[in-house]
C-alpha atoms as a PDB file:
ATOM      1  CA  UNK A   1     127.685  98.837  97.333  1.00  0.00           C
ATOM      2  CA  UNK A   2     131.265  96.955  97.974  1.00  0.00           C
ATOM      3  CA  UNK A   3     129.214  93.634  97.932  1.00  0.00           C
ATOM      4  CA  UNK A   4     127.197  94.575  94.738  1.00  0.00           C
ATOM      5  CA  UNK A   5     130.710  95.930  93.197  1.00  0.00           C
ATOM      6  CA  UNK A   6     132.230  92.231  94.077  1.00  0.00           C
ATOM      7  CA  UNK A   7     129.574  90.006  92.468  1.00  0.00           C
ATOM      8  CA  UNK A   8     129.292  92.106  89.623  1.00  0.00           C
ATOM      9  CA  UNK A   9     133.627  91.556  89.208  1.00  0.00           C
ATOM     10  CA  UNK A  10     133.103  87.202  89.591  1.00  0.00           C
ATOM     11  CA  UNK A  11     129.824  87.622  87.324  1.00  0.00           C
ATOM     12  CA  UNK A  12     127.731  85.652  89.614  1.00  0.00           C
ATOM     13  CA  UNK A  13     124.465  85.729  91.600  1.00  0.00           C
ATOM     14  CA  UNK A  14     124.750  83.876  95.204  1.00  0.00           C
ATOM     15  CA  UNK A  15     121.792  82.393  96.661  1.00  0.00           C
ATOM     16  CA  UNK A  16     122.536  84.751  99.751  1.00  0.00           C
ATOM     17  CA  UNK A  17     122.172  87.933  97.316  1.00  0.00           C
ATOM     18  CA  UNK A  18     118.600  86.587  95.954  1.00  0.00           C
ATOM     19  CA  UNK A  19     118.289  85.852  99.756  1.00  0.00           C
ATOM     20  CA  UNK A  20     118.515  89.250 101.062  1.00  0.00           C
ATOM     21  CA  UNK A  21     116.850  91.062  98.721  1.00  0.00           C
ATOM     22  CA  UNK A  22     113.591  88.847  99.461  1.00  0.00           C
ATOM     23  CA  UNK A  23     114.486  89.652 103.225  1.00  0.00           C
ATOM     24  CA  UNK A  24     114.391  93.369 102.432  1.00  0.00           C
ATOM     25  CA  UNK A  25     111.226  93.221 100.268  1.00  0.00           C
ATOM     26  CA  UNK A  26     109.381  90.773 102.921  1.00  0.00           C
ATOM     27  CA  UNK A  27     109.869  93.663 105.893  1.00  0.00           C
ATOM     28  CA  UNK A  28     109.296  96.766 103.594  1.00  0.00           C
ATOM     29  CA  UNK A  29     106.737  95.956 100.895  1.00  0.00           C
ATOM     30  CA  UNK A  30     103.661  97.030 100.548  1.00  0.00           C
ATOM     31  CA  UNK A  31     101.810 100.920  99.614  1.00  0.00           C
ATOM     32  CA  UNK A  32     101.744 101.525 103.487  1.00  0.00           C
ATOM     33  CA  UNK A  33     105.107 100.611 105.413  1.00  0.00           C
ATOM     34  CA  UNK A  34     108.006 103.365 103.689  1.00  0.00           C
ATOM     35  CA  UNK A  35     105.358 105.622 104.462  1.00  0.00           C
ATOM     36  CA  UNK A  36     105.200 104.710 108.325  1.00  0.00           C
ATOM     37  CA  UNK A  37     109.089 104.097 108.834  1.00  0.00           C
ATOM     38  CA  UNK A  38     108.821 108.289 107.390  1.00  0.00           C
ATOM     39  CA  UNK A  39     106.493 109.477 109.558  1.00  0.00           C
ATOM     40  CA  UNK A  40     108.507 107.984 112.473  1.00  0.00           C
ATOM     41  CA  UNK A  41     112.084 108.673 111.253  1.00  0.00           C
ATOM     42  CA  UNK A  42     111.954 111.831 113.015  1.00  0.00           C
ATOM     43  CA  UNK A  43     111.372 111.136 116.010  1.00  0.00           C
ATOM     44  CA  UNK A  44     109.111 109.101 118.811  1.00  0.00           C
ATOM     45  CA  UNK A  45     105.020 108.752 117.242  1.00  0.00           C
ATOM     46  CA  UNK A  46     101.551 108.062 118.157  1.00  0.00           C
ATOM     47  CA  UNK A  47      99.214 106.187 116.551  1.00  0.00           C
ATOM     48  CA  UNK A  48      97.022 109.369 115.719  1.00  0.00           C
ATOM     49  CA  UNK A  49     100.128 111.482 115.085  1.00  0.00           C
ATOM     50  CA  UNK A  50     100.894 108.715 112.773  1.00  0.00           C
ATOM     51  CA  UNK A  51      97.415 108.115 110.966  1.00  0.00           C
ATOM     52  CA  UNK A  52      97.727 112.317 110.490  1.00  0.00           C
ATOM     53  CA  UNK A  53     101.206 112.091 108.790  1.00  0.00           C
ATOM     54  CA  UNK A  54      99.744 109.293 106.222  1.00  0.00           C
ATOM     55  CA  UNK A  55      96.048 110.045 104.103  1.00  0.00           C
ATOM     56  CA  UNK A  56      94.149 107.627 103.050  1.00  0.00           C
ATOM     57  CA  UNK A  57      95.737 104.947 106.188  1.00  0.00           C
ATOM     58  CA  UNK A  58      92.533 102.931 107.626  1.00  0.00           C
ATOM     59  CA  UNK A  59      93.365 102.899 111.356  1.00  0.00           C
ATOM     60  CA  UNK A  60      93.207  98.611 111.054  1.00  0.00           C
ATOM     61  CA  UNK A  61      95.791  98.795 108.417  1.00  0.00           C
ATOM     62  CA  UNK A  62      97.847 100.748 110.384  1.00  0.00           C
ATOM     63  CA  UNK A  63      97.395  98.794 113.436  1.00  0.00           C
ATOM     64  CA  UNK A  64      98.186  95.856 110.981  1.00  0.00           C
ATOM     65  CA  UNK A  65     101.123  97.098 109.607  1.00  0.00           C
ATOM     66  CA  UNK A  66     102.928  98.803 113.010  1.00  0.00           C
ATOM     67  CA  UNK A  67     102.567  95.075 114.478  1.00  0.00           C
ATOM     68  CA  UNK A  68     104.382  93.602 111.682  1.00  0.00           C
ATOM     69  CA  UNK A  69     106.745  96.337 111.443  1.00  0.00           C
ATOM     70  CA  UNK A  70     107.281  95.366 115.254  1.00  0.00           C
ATOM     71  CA  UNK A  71     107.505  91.901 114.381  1.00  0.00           C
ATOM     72  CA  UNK A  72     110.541  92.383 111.962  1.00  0.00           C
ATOM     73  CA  UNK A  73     112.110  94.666 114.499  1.00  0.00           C
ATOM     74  CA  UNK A  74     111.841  97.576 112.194  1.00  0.00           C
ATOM     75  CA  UNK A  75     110.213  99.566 115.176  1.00  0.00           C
ATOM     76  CA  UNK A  76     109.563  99.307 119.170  1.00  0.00           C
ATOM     77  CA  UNK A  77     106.296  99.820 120.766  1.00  0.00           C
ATOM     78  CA  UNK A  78     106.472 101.365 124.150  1.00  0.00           C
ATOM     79  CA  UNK A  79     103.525 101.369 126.282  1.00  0.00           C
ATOM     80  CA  UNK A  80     103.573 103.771 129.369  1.00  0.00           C
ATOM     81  CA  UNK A  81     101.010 102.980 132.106  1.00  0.00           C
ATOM     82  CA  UNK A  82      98.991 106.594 132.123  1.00  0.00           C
ATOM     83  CA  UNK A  83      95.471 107.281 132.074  1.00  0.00           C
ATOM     84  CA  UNK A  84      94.128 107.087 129.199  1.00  0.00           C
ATOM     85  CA  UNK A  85      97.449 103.977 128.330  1.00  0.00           C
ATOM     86  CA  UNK A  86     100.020 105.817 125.927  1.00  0.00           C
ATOM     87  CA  UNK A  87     101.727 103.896 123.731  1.00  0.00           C
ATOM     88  CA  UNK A  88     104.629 105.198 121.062  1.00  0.00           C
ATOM     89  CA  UNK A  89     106.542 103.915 117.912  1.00  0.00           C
ATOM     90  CA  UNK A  90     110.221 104.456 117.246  1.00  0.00           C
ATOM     91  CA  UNK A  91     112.299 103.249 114.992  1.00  0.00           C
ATOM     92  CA  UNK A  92     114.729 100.563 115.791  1.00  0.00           C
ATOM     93  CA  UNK A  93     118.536 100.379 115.453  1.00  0.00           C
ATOM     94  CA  UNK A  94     117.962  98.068 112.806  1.00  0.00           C
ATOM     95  CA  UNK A  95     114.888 100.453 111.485  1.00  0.00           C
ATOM     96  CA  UNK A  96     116.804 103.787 111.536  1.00  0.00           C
ATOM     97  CA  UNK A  97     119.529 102.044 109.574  1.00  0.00           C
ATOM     98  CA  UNK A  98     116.937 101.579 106.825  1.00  0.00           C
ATOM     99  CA  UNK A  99     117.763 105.741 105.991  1.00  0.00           C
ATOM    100  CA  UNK A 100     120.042 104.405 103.589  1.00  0.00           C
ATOM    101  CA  UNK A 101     118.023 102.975 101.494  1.00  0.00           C
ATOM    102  CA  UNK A 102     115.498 105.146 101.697  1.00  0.00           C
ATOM    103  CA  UNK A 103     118.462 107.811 100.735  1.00  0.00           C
ATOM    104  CA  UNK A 104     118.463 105.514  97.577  1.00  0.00           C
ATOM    105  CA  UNK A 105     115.474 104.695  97.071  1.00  0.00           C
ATOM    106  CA  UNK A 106     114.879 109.236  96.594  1.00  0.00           C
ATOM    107  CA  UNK A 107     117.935 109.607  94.703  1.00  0.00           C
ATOM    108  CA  UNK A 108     117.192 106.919  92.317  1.00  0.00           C
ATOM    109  CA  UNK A 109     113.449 107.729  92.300  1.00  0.00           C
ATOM    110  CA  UNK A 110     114.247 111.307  91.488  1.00  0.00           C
ATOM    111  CA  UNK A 111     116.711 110.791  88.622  1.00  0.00           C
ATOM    112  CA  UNK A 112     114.529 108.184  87.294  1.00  0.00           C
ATOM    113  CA  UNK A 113     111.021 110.807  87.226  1.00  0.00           C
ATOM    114  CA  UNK A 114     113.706 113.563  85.781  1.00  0.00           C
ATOM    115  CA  UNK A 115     114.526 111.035  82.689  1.00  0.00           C
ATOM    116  CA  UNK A 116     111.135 110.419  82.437  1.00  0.00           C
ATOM    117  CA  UNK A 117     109.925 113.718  82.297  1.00  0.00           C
ATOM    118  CA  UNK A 118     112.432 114.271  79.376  1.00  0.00           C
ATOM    119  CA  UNK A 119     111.672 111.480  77.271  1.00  0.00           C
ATOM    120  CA  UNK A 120     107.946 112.638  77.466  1.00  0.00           C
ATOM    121  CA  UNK A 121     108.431 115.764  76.663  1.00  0.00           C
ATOM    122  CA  UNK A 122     110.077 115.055  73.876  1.00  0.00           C
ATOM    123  CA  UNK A 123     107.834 112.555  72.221  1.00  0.00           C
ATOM    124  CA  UNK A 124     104.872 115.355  72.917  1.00  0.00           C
ATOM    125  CA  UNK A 125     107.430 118.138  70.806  1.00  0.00           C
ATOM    126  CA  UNK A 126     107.943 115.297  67.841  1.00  0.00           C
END
């Protein structure tokens, strides 16, 4: 917020600030990956456990999106050498830090449906 607070003050838009928010969009776009960084935010997952927490997730997409959440170090994939091979997701450093925007994301996303709401209900009443 300090950074946003700053540019806003010189009344300029840095390549960097463009920059990162392509960054942030490029590792968390998409219908399916907020919904998996959720499902694991509490705590180790399985692939089933995961594919429960999210309906309507193909298990391919999933597999398809947990490798490129892996890839952008958003999440670790442990493999343990048991019979049947057990592997879990958890959430990186870097991945648990995304909780902040995520807190955000809610707060915004809940004010936002409120004013919504409002303004529809009024136009119905007129």
């Amino acid at each position: 917020m300090e950074q946003l607070k700053k540019l806003k003050d010189i009344k300029a838009c840095p390549i960097q600030f463009v920059l990162s928010i392509n960054d942030t969009l490029n590792v968390i776009s998409g219908k399916w990956k907020l919904p998996i960084i959720g499902s694991i935010l509490f705590g180790k997952k399985r692939f089933t456990e995961i594919q429960k927490n999210i309906p309507k997730i193909t298990p391919r997409m999933l597999s398809k999106e947990l490798k490129e959440l892996e890839l952008n170090g958003v999440l670790i994939r442990t493999v343990y050498d048991t019979i049947p091979v057990t592997v879990e997701y958890e959430l990186s450093e870097s991945g648990q830090s995304i909780t902040e925007v995520l807190d955000k994301m809610i707060e915004w996303g809940l004010q936002h449906r409120n004013k919504v709401i409002k303004r529809r209900s009024k136009s119905i009443l007129q």
